[in-house]
Protein backbone atom coordinates (compact mmCIF):
# COMPACT_ATOMS: atom_id res chain seq x y z
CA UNK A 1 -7.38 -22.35 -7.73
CA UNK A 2 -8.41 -26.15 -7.05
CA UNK A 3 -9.05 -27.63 -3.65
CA UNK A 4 -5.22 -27.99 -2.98
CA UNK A 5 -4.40 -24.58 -3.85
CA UNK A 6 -7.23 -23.55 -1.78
CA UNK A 7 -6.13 -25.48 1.03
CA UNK A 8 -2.07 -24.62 0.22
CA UNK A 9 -2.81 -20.86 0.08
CA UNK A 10 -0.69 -18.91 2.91
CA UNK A 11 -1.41 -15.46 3.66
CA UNK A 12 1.75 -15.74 6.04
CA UNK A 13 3.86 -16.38 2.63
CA UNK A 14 6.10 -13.74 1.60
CA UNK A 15 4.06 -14.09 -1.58
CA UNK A 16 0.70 -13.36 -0.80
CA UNK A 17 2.28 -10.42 1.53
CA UNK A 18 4.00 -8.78 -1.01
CA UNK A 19 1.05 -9.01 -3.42
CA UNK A 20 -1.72 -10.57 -2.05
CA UNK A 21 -4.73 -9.23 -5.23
CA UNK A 22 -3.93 -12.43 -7.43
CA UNK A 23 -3.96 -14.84 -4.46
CA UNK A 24 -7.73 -13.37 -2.83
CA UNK A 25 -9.16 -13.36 -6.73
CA UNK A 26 -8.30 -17.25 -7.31
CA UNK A 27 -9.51 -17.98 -3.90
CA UNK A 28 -12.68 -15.91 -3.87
CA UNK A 29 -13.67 -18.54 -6.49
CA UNK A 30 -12.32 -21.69 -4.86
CA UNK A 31 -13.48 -21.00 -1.38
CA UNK A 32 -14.84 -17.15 -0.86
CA UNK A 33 -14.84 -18.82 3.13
CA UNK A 34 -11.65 -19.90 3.95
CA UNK A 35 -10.14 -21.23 6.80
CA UNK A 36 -6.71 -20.60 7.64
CA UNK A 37 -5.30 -22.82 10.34
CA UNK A 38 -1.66 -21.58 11.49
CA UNK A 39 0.86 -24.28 10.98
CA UNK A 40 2.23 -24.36 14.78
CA UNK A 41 5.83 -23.30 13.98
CA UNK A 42 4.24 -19.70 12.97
CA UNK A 43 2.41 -20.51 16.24
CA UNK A 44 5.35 -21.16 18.38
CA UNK A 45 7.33 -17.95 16.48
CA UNK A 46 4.41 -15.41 17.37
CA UNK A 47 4.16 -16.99 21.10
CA UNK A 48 7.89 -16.55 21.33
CA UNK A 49 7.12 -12.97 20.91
CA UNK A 50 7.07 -10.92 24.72
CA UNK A 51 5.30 -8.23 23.15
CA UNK A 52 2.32 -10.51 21.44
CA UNK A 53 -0.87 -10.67 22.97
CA UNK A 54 -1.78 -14.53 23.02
CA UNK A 55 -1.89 -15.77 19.51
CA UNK A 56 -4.74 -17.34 17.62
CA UNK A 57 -4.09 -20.54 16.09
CA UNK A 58 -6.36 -20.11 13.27
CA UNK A 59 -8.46 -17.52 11.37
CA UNK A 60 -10.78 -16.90 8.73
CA UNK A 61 -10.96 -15.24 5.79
CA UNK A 62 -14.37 -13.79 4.17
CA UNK A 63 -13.64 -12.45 0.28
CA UNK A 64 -16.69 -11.84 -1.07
CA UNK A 65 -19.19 -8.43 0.48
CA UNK A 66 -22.00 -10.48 1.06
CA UNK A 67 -20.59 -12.75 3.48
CA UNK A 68 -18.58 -10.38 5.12
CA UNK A 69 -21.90 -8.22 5.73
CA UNK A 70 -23.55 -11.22 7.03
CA UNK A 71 -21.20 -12.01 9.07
CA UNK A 72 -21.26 -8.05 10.32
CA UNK A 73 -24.68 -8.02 10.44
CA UNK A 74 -25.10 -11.26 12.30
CA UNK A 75 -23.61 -11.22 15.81
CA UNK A 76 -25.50 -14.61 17.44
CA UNK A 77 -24.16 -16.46 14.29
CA UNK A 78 -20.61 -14.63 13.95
CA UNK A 79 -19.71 -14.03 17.63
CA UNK A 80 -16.48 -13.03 17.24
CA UNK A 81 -16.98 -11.23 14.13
């Protein structure tokens, strides 16, 4: 996966929902980190929602177990972790 795939990837797609294995492996080696900002009509679909608490507009996505126990492990650095 290059930087635009990295940066294209949508977990949101029906794609990556159905089968989302082949999209995490490329990406765990393009950018293990990655940062998933909502595109705001996904924004303005899940706000439309009564029942939704208040959506984020972004999130974050940790593939590989050493950064996800660092982030776990590290509250000050990961507050919302």
């Amino acid at each position: 996966m290059t930087d635009t795939a990295a940066q294209a990837y949508n977990p949101l797609s029906p794609a990556a929902i159905a089968d989302p294995e082949p999209h995490w492996r490329r990406l765990r080696d393009a950018d293990p980190v990655h940062h998933f900002p909502l595109p705001p009509a996904e924004v303005e679909r899940i706000s439309a929602n009564p029942f939704a608490a208040e959506p984020t507009t972004e999130f974050w996505t940790a593939l590989r177990h050493a950064d996800v126990v660092r982030m776990l492990t590290n509250p000050r650095e990961f507050p919302s972790a």
